[in-house]
C-alpha atoms as a PDB file:
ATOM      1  CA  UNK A   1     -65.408 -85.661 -21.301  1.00  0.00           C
ATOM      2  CA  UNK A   2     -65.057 -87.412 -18.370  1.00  0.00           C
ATOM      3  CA  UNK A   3     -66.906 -87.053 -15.087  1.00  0.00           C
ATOM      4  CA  UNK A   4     -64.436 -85.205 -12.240  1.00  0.00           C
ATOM      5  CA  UNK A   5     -65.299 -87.433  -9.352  1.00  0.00           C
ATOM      6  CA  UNK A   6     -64.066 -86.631  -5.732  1.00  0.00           C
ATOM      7  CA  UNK A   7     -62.433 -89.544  -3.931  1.00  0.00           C
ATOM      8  CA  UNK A   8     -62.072 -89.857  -0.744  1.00  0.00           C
ATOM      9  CA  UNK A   9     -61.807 -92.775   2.349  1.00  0.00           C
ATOM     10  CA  UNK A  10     -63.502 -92.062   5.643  1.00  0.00           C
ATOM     11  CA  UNK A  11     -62.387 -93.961   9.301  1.00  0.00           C
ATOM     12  CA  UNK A  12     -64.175 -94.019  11.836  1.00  0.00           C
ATOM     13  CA  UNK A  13     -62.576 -95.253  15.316  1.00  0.00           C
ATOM     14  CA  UNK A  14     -64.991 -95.703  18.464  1.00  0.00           C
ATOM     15  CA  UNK A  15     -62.461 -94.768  20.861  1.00  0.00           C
ATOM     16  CA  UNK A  16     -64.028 -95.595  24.147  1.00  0.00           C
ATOM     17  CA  UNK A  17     -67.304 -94.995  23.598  1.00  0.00           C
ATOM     18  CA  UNK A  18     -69.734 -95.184  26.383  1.00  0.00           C
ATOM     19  CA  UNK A  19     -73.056 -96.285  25.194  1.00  0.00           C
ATOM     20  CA  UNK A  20     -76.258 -98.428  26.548  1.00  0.00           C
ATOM     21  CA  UNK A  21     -75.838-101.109  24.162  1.00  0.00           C
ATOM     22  CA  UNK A  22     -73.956-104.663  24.926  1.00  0.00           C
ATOM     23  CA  UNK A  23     -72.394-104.905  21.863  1.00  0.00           C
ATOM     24  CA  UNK A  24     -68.698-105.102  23.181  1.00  0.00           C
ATOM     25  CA  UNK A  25     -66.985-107.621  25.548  1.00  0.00           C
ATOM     26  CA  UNK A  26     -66.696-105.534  28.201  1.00  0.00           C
ATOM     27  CA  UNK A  27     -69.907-103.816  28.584  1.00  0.00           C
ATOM     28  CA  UNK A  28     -71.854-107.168  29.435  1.00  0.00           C
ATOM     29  CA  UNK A  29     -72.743-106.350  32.808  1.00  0.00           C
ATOM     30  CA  UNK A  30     -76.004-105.200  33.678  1.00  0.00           C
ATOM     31  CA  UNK A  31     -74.823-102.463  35.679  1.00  0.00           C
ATOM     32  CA  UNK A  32     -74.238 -99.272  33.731  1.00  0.00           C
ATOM     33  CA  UNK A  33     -71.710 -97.117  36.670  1.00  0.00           C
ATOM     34  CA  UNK A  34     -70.038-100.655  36.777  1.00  0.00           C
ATOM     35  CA  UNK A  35     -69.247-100.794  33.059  1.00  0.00           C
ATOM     36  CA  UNK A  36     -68.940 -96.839  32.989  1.00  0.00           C
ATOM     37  CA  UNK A  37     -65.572 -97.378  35.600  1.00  0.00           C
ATOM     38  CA  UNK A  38     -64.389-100.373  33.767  1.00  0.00           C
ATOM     39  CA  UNK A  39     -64.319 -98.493  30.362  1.00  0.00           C
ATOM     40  CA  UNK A  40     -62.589 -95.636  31.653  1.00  0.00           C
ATOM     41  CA  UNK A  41     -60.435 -97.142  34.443  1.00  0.00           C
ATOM     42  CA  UNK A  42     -56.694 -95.902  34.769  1.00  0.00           C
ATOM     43  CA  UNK A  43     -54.946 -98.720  33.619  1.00  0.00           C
ATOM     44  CA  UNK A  44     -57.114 -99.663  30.709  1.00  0.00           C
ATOM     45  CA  UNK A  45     -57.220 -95.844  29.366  1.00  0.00           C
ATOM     46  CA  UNK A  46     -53.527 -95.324  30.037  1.00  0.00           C
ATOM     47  CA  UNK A  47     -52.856 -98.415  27.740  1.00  0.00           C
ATOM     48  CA  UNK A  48     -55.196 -97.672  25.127  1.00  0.00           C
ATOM     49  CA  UNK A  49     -53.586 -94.050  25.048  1.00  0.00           C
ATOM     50  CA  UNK A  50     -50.290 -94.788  24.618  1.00  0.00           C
ATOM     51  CA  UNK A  51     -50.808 -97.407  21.782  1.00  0.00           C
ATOM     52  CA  UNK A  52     -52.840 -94.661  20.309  1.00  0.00           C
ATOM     53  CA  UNK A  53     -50.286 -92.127  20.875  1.00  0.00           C
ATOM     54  CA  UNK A  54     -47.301 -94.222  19.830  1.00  0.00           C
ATOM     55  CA  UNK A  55     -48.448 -96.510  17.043  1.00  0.00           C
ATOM     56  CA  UNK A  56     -51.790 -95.475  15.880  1.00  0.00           C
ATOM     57  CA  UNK A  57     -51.345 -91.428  14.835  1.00  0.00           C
ATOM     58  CA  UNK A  58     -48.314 -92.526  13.628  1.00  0.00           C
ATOM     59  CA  UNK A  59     -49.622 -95.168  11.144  1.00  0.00           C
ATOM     60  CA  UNK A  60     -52.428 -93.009  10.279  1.00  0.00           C
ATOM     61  CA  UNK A  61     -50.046 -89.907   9.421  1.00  0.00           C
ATOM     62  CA  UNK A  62     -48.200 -92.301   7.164  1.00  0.00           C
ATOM     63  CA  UNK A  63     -50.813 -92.899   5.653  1.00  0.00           C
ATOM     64  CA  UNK A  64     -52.177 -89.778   4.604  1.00  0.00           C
ATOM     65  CA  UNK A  65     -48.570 -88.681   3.799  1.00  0.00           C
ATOM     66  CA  UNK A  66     -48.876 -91.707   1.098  1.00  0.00           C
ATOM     67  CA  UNK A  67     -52.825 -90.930   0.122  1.00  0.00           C
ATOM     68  CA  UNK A  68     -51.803 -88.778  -3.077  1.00  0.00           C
ATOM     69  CA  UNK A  69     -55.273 -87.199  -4.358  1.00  0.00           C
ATOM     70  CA  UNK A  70     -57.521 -89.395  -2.561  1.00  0.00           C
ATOM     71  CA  UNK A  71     -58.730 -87.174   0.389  1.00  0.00           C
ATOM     72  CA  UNK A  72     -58.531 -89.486   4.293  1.00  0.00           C
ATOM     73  CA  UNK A  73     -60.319 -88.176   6.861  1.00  0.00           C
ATOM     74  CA  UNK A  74     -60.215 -89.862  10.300  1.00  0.00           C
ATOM     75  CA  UNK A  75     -63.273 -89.319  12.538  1.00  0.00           C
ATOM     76  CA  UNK A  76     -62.842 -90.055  16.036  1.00  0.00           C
ATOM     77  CA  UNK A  77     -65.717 -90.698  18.433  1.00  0.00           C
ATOM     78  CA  UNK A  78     -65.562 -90.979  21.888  1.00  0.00           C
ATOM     79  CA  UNK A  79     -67.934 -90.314  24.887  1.00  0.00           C
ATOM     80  CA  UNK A  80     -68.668 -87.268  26.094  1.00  0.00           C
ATOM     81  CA  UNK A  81     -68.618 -88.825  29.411  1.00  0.00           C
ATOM     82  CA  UNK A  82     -64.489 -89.450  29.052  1.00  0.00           C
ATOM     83  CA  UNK A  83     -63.320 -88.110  31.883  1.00  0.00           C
ATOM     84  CA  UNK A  84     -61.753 -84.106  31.439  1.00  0.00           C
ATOM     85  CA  UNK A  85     -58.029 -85.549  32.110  1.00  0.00           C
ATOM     86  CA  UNK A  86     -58.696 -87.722  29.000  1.00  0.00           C
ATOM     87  CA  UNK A  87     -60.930 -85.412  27.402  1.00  0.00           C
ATOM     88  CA  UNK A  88     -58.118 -82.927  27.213  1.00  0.00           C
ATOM     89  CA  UNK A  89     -54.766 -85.487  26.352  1.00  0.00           C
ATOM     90  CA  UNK A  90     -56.986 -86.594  23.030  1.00  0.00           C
ATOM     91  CA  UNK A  91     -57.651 -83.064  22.028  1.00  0.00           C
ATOM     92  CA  UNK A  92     -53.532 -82.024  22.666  1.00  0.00           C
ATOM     93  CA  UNK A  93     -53.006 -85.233  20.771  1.00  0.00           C
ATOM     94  CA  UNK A  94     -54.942 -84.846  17.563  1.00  0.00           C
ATOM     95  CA  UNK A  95     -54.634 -80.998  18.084  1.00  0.00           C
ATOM     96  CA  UNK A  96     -51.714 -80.815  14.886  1.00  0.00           C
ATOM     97  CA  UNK A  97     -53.376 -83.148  12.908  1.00  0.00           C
ATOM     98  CA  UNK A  98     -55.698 -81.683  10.313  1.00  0.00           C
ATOM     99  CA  UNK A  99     -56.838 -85.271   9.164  1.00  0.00           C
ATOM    100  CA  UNK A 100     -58.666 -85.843  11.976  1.00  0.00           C
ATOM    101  CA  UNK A 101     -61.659 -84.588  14.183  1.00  0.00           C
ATOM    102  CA  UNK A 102     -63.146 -86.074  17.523  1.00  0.00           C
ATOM    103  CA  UNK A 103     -67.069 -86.240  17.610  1.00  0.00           C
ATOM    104  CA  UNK A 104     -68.447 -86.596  21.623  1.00  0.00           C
ATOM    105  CA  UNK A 105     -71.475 -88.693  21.204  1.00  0.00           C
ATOM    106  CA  UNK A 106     -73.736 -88.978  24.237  1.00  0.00           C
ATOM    107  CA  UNK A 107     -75.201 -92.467  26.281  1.00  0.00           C
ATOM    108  CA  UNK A 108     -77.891 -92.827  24.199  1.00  0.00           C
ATOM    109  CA  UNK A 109     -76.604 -91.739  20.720  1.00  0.00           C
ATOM    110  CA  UNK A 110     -76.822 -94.343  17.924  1.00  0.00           C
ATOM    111  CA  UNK A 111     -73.682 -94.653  16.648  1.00  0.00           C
ATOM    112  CA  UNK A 112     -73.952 -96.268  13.420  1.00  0.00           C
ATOM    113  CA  UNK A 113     -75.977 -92.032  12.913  1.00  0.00           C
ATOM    114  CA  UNK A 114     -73.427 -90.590  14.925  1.00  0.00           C
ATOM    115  CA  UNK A 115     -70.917 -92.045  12.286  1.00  0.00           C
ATOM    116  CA  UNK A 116     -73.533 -91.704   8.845  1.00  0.00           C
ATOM    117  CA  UNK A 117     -73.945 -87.829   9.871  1.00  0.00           C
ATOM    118  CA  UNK A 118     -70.335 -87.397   9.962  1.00  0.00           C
ATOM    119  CA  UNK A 119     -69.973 -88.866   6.767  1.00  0.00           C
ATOM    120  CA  UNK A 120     -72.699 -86.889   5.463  1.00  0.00           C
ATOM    121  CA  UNK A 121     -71.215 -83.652   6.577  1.00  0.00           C
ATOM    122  CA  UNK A 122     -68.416 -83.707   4.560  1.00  0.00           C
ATOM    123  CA  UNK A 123     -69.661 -85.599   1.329  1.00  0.00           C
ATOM    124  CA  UNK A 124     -72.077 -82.915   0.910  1.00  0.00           C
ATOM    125  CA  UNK A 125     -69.341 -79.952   0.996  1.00  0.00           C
ATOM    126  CA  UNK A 126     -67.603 -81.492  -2.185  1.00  0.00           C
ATOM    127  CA  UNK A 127     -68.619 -79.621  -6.081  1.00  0.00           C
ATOM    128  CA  UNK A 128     -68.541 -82.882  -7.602  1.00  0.00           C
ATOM    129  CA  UNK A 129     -69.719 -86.577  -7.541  1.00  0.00           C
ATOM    130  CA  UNK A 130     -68.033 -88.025  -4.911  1.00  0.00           C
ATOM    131  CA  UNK A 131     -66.345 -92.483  -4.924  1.00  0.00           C
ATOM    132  CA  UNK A 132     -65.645 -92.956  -1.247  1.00  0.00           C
ATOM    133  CA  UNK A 133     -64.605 -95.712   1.147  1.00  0.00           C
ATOM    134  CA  UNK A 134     -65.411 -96.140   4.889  1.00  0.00           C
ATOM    135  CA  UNK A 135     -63.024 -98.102   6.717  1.00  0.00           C
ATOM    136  CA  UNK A 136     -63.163 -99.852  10.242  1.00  0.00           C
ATOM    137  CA  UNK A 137     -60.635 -99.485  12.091  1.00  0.00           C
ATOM    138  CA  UNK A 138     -60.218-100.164  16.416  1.00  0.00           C
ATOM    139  CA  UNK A 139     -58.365 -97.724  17.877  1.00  0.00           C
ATOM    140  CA  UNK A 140     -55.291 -99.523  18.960  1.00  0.00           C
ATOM    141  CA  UNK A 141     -54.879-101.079  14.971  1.00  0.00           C
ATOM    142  CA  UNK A 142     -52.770 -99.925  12.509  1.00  0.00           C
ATOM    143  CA  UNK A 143     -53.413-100.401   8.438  1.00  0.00           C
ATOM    144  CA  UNK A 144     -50.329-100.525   6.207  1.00  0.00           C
ATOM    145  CA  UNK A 145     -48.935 -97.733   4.995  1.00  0.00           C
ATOM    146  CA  UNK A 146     -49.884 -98.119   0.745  1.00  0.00           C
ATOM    147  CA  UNK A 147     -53.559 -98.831   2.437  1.00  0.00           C
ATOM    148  CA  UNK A 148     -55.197 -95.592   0.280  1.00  0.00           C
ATOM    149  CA  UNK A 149     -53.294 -97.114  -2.845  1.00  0.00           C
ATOM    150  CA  UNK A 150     -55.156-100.704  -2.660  1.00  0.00           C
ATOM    151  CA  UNK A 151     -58.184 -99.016  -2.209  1.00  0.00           C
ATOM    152  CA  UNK A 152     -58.137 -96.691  -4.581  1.00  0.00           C
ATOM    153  CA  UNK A 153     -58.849 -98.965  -7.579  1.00  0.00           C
ATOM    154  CA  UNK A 154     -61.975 -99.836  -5.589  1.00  0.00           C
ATOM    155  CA  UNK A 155     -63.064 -96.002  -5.740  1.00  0.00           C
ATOM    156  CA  UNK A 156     -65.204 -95.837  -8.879  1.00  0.00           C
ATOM    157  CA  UNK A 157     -69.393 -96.187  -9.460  1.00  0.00           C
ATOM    158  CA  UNK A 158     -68.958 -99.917 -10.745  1.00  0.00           C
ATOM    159  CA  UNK A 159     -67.835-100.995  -6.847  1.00  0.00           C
ATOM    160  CA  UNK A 160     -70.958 -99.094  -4.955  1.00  0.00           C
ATOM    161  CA  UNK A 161     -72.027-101.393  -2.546  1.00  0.00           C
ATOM    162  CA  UNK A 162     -69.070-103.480  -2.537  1.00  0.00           C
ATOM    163  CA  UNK A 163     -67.167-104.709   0.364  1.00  0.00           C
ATOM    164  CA  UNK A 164     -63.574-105.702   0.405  1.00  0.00           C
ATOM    165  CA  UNK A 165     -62.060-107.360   2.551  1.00  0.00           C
ATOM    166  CA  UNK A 166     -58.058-107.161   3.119  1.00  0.00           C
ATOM    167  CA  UNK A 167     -57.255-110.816   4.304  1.00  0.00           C
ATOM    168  CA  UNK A 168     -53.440-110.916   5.090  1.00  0.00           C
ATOM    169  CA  UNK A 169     -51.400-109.237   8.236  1.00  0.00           C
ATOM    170  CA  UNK A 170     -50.360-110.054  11.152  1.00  0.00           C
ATOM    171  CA  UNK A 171     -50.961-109.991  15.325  1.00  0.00           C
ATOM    172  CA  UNK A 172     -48.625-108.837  17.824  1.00  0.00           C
ATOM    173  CA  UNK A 173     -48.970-109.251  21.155  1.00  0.00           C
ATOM    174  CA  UNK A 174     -47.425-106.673  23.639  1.00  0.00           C
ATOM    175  CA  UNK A 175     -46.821-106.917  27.508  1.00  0.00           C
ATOM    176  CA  UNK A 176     -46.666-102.943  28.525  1.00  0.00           C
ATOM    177  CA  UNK A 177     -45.598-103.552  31.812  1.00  0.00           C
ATOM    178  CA  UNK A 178     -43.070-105.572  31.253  1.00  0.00           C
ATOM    179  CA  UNK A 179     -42.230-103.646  27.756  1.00  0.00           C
ATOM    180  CA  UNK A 180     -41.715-107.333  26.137  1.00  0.00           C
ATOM    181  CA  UNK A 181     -43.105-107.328  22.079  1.00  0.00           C
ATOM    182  CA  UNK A 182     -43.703-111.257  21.189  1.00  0.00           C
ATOM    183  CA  UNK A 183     -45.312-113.248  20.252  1.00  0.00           C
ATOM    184  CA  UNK A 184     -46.310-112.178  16.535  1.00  0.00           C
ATOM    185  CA  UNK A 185     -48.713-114.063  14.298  1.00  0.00           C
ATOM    186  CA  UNK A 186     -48.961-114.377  10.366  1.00  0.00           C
ATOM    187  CA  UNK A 187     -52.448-114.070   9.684  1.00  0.00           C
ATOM    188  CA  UNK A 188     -54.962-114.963   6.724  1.00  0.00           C
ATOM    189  CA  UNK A 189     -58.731-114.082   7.491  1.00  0.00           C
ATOM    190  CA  UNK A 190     -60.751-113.252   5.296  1.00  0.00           C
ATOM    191  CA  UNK A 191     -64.044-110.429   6.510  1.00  0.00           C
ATOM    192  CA  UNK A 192     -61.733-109.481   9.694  1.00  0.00           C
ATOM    193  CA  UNK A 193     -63.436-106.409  11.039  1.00  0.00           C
ATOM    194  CA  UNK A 194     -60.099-104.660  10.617  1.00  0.00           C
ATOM    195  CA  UNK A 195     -59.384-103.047   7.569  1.00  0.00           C
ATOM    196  CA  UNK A 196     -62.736-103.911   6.117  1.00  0.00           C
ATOM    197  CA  UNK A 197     -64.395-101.573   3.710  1.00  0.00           C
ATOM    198  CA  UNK A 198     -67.269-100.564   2.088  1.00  0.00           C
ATOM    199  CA  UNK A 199     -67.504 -98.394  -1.084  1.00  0.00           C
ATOM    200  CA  UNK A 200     -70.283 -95.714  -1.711  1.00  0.00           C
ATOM    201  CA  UNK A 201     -71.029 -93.182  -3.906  1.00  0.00           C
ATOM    202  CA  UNK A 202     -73.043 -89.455  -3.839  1.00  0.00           C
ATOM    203  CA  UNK A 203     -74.345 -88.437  -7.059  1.00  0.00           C
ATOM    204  CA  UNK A 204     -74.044 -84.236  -6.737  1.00  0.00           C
ATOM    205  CA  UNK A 205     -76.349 -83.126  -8.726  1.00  0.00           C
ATOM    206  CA  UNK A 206     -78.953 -85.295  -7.022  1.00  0.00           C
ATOM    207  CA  UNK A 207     -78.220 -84.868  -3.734  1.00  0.00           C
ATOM    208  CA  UNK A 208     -78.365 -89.314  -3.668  1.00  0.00           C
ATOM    209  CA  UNK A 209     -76.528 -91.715  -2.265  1.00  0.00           C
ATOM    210  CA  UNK A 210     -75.838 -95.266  -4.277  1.00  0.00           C
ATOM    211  CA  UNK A 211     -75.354 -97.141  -1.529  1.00  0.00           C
ATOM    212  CA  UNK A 212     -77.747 -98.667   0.913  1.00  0.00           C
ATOM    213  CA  UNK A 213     -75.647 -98.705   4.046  1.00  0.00           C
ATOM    214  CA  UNK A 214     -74.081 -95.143   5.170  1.00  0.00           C
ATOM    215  CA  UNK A 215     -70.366 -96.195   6.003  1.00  0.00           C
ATOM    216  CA  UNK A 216     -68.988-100.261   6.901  1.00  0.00           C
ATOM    217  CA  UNK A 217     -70.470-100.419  10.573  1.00  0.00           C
ATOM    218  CA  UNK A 218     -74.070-100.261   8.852  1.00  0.00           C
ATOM    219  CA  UNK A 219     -73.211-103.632   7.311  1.00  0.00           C
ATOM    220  CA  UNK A 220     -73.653-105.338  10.960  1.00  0.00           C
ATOM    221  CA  UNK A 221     -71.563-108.716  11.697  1.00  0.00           C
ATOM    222  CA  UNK A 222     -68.329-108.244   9.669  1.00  0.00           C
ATOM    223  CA  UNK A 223     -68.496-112.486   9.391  1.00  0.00           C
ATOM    224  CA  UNK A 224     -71.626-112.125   7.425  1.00  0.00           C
ATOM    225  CA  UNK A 225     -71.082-109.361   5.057  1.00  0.00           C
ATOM    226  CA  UNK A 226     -71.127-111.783   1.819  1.00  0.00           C
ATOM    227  CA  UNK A 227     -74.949-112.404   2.940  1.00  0.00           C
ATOM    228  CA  UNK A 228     -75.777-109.131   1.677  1.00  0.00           C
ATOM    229  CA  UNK A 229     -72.873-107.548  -0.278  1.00  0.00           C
ATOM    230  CA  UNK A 230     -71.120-108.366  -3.285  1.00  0.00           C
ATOM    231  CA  UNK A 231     -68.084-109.168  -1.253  1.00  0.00           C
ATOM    232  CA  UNK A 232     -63.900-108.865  -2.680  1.00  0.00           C
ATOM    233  CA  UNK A 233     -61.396-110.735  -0.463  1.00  0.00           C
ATOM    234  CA  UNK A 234     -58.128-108.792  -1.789  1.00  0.00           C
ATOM    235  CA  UNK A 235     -54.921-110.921  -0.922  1.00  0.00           C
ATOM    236  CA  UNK A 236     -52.654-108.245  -0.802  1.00  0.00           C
ATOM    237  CA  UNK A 237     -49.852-108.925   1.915  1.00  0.00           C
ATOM    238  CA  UNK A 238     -49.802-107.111   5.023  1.00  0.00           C
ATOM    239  CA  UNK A 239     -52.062-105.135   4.873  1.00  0.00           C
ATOM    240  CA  UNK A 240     -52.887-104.489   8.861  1.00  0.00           C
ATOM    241  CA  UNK A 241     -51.434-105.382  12.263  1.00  0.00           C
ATOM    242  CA  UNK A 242     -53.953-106.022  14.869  1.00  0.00           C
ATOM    243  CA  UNK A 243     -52.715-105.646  18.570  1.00  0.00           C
ATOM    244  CA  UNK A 244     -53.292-107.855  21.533  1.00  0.00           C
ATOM    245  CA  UNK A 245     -52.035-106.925  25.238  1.00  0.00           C
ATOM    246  CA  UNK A 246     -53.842-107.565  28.230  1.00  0.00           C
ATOM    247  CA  UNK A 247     -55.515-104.562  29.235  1.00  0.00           C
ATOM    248  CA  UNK A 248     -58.051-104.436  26.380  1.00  0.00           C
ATOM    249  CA  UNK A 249     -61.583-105.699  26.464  1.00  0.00           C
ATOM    250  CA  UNK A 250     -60.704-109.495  25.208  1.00  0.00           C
ATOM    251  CA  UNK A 251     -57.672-109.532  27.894  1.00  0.00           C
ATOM    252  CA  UNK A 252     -55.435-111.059  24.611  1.00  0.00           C
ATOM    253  CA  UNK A 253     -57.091-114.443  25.337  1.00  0.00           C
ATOM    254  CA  UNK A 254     -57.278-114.232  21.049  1.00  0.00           C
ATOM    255  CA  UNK A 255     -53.711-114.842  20.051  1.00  0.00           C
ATOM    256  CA  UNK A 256     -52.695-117.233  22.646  1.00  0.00           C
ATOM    257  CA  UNK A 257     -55.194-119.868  21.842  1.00  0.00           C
ATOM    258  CA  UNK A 258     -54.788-118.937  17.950  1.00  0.00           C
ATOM    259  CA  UNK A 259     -51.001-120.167  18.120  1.00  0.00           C
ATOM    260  CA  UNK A 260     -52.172-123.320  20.018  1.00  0.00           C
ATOM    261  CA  UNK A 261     -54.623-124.196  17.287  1.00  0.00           C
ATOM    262  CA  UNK A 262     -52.003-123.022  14.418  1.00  0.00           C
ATOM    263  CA  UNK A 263     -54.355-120.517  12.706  1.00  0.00           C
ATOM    264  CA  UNK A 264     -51.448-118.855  11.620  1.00  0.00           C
ATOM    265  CA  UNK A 265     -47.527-119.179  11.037  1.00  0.00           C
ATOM    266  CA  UNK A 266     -45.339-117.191  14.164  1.00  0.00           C
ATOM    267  CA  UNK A 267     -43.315-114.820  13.131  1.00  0.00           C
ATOM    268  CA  UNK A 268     -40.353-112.772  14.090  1.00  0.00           C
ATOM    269  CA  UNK A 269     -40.457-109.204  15.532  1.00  0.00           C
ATOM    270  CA  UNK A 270     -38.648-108.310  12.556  1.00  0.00           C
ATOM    271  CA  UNK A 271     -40.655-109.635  10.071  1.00  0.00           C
ATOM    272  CA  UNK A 272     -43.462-107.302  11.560  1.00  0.00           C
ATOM    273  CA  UNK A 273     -41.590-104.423  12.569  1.00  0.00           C
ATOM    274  CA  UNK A 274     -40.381-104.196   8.417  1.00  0.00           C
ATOM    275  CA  UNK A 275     -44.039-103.409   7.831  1.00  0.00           C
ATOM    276  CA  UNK A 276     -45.039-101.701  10.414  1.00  0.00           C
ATOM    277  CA  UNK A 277     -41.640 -99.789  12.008  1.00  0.00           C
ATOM    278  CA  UNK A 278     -44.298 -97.889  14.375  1.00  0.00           C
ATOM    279  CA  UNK A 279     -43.384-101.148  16.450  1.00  0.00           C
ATOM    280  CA  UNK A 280     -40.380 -99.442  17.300  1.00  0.00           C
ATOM    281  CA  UNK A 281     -41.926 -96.210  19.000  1.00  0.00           C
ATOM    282  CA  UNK A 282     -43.533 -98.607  21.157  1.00  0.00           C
ATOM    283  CA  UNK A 283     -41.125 -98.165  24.061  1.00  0.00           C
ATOM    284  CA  UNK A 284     -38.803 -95.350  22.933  1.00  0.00           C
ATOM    285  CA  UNK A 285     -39.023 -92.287  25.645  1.00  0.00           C
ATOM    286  CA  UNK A 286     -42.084 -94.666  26.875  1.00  0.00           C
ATOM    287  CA  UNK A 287     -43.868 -93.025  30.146  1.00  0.00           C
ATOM    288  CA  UNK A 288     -44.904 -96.614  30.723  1.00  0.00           C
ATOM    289  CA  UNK A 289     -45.001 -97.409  33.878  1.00  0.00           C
END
């Protein structure tokens, strides 16, 4: 008979995460309080909530409304230094959404444990052997919506330890104060951090994981994966949007000088919006200033 295996894909998004590590663009000052305001400062966190509000739970929910019998749980961590105000507009907005929970890590949690423990949590709860998938995803991204289906076929034992990589989507870049969506990007690029994923298994009955990383993050530089994983570049077509606008940490410097050098072929709003209509929420009863 065959073996009833439990499969399931696990993201994790760092949603403003204050920790005492340099690892993103905007923390590289040497003074913590400095960074600390930066990170949470209005106009950044009131930009980074409404693509989350208006694109991101969106996309996921679409998702999971497509996932079938493969279980998706979204883990959300953020600091538990995020101001209440903020604190308390995540919570209302995940509060109908059973998919996902919020962890509060602290200034000195690792998170790459913070995000393994999660994991671990769960995995262990299941009766059977369980194929899963961790995904990384930024928390202003979106995946498309048959995302569980093309991983799915990578959900058995003989993929442990593999990592595959979803090469094709496309950029948008959005003005929010001016409410102007344009310029959009076709993009091919292979081991982008977004959408990439890592597949693990737990054998039950011995309490063991196959896997020698806990979830994606563990595999460290997403531009080097292939150095130490078997790695799958799946050309599937549009299969995540990644979203520039000037308030994030990079200030969209990425997609401007990307068109110059013609890394990829602009497209039309439409073309995007057709495979990923959250596009369209973007502005609709918008509290945008």
């Amino acid at each position: 008979t065959k073996k009833e295996v439990n499969k399931k894909i696990y993201i994790p998004i760092r949603f403003s995460v204050l920790l005492k590590s340099k690892n993103w663009a905007i923390s590289r000052t040497d003074n913590f309080e400095e960074y600390k305001a930066k990170l949470f400062g209005e106009d950044r966190m009131e930009a980074k909530f409404h693509l989350f509000e208006k694109l991101v739970l969106p996309n996921l929910s679409k998702i999971v409304s497509n996932a079938g019998c493969v279980g998706v749980n979204v883990i959300i961590i953020t600091s538990e230094s995020l101001p209440k105000t903020f604190k308390e507009k995540l919570e209302d907005l995940i509060s109908n959404l059973t998919f996902v929970s919020c962890v509060f890590a602290s200034e000195t949690d690792d998170l790459l444990s913070v995000i393994d423990e999660e994991i671990n949590k769960d995995v262990v709860t299941s009766d059977t052997d369980v194929s899963f998938a961790t995904v990384r995803l930024d928390d202003d991204d979106l995946l498309a919506h048959n995302f569980v289906d093309k991983v799915e076929k990578y959900l058995s034992i003989s993929f442990t330890d593999h990592i595959v990589s979803f090469s094709r989507g496309y950029e948008s870049f959005v003005n929010l104060s001016e409410k102007k969506l344009s310029p959009h990007m076709k993009l091919s690029s292979p081991k982008i951090a977004l959408g990439l994923t890592h597949i693990n298994y737990y054998v039950k009955s011995e309490s063991k994981y196959l896997g020698t990383i806990g979830s994606v993050y563990g595999a460290g530089d997403h531009t080097m994966v292939h150095e130490n994983f078997t790695l799958i570049v799946d050309q599937s077509k549009a299969m995540y949007l990644r979203m520039s606008y000037y308030e994030q940490d990079t200030q969209a410097k990425g997609i401007f000088g990307r068109i110059e050098r013609r890394d990829g072929a602009v497209v039309t709003t439409d073309e995007v919006t057709c495979h990923f209509p959250e596009l369209l929420n973007l502005f609709v009863n918008s509290r945008y200033k």
